[in-house]
Protein backbone atom coordinates (compact mmCIF):
# COMPACT_ATOMS: atom_id res chain seq x y z
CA UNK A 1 45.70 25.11 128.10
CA UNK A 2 48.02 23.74 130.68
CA UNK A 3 51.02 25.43 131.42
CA UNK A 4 53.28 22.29 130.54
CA UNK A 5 51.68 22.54 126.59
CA UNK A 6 52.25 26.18 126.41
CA UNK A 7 56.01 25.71 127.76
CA UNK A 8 56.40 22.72 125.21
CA UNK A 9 54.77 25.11 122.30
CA UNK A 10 57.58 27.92 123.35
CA UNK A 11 60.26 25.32 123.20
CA UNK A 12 59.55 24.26 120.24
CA UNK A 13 59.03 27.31 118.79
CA UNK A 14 62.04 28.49 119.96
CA UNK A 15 64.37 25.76 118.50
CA UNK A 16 62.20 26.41 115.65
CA UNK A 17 63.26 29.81 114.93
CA UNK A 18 67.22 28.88 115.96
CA UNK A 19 67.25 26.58 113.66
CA UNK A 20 66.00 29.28 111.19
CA UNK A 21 69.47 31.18 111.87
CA UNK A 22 71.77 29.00 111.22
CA UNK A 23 69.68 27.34 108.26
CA UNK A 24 68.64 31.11 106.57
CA UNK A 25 71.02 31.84 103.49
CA UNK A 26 70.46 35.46 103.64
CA UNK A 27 72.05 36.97 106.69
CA UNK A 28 69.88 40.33 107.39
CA UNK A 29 66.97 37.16 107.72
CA UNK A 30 69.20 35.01 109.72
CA UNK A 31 69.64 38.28 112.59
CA UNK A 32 66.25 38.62 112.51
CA UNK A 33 65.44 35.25 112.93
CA UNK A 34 68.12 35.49 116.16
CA UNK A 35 65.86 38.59 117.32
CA UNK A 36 62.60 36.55 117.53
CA UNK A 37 64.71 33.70 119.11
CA UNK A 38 65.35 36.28 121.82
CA UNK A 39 61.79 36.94 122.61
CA UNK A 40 60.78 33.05 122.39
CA UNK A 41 63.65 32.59 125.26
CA UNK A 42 62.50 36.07 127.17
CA UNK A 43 58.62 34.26 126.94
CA UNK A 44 60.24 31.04 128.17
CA UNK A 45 61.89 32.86 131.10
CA UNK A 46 58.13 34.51 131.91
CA UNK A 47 56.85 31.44 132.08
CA UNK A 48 59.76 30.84 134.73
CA UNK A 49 58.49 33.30 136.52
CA UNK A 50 61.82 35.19 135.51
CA UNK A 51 60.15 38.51 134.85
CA UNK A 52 63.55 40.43 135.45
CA UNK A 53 65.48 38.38 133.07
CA UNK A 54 63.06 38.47 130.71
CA UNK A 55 63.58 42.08 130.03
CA UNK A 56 67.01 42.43 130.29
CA UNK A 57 66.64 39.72 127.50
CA UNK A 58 64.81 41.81 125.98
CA UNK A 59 66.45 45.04 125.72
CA UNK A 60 70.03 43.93 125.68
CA UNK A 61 69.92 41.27 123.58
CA UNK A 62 67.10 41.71 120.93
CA UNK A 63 67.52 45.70 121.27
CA UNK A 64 71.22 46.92 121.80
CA UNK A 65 72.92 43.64 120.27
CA UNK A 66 70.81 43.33 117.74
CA UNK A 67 70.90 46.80 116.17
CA UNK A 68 74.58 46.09 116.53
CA UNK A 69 74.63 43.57 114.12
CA UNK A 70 72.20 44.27 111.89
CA UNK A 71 74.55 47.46 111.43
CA UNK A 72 77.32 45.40 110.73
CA UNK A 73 75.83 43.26 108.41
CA UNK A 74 74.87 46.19 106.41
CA UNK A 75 77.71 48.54 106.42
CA UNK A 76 79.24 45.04 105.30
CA UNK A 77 77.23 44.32 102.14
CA UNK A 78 77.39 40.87 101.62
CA UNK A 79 76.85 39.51 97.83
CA UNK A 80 76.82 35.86 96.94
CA UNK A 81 79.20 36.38 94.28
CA UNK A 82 81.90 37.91 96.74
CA UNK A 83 81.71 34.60 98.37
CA UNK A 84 84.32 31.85 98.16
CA UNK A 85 83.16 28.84 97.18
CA UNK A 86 83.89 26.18 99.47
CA UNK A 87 85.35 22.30 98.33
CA UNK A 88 82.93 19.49 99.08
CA UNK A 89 85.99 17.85 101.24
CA UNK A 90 85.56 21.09 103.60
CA UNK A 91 82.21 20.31 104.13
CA UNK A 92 82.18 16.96 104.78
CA UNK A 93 85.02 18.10 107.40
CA UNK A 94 82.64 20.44 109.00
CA UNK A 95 79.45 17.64 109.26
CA UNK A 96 81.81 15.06 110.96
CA UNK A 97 83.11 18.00 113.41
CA UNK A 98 79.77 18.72 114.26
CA UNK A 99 78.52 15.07 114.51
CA UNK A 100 81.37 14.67 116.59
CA UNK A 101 80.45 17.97 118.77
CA UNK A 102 77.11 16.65 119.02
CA UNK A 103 78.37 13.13 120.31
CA UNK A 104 79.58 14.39 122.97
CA UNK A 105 76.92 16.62 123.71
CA UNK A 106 74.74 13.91 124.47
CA UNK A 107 77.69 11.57 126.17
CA UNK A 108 77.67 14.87 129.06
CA UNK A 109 74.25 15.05 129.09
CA UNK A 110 73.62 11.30 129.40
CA UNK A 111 75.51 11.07 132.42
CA UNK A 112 74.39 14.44 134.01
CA UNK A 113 73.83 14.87 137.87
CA UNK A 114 70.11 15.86 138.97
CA UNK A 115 70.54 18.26 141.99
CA UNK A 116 67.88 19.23 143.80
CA UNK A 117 66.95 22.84 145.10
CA UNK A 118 68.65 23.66 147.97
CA UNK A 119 66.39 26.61 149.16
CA UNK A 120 62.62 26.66 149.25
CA UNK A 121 61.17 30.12 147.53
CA UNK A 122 58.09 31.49 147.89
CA UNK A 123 56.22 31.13 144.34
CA UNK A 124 55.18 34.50 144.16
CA UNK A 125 58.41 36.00 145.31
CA UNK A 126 60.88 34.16 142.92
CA UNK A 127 61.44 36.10 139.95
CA UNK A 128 61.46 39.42 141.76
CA UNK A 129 64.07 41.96 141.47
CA UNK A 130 64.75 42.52 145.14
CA UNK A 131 65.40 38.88 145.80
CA UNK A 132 68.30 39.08 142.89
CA UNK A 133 69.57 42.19 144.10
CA UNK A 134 69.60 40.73 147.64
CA UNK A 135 71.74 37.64 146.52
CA UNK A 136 73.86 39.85 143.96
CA UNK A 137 74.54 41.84 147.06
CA UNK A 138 75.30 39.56 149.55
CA UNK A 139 76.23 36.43 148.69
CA UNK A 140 77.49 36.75 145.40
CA UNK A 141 79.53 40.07 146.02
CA UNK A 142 82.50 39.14 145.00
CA UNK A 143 81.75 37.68 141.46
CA UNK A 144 79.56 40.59 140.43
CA UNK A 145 82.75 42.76 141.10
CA UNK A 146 85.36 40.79 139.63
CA UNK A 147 82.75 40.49 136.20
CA UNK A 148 82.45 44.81 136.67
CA UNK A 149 86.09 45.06 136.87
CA UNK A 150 86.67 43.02 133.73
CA UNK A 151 84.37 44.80 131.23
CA UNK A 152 85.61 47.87 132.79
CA UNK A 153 89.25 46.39 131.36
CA UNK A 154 87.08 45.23 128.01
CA UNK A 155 86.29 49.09 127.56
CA UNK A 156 89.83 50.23 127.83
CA UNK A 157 90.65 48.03 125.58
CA UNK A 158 88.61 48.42 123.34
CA UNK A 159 89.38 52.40 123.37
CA UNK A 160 93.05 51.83 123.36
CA UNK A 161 92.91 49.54 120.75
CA UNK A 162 90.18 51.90 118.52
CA UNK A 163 92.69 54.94 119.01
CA UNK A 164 95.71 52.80 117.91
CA UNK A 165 94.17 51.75 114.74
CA UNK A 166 93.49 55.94 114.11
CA UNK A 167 96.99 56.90 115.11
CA UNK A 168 98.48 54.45 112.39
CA UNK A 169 95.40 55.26 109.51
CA UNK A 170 96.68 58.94 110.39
């Protein structure tokens, strides 16, 4: 098989199975549809010759994240009949904004620029750690900082905020 009809087979099988999470009515089968959608896009990215990304696709999304919600969802305990029904006139709402999300969707994609790659890689040498590590390092210095800094201020907060809520409970 050439590599083009495996990649097409992922793709597909990957839209596949996110289409299975928003279309599943149960929710614990909805995350775990999202959890093989992970490891269709962590395939996709080995195919990419991504191996890096793959993992870290791997084990922060479709482990840590994951878990996370599937915790959630059952310390939750969703029933049907705890549900609110929903008019018909809030649904139609919802299929025109999405119809209208999807409209322009393709209108930005229509008229979408085609760069070309600006650096020539070696094939073998592309999706290696070291190479990411020695643009993370260099050239994108700055950014990887500034993105540390602010989950560093998402953990505070998310402390301060978690003690707060204690303080008044107490």
């Amino acid at each position: 098989m050439s590599l083009e009809l495996i990649a097409t087979i992922l793709g597909g099988l990957t839209v596949g199975s996110a289409l299975m999470v928003v279309l599943s009515k149960h929710p614990v089968r909805s995350v775990l549809y999202l959890v093989l959608t992970f490891f269709m896009i962590s395939s996709n990215y080995i195919l990419m010759n991504a191996q890096f990304i793959a993992v870290v696709n791997i084990i922060v999304y479709a482990g840590a994240i994951m878990v996370l919600f599937l915790f959630v969802l059952m310390l939750l305990n969703l029933k049907q009949e705890n549900e609110p029904r929903t008019s018909f006139l809030i649904k139609i709402a919802s299929v025109l904004a999405g119809g209208a999300l999807f409209t322009v969707f393709i209108a930005a994609l229509k008229d979408g620029v085609v760069i070309a790659a600006s650096s020539v890689v070696e094939a073998n040498d592309q999706g290696l750690v070291q190479n990411l590590g020695q643009l993370l390092f260099t050239k994108y210095v700055l950014p990887f900082e500034v993105s540390s800094v602010l989950f560093i201020a998402a953990m505070v907060g998310a402390v301060m905020l978690a003690k707060r809520e204690k303080q008044m409970i107490d």
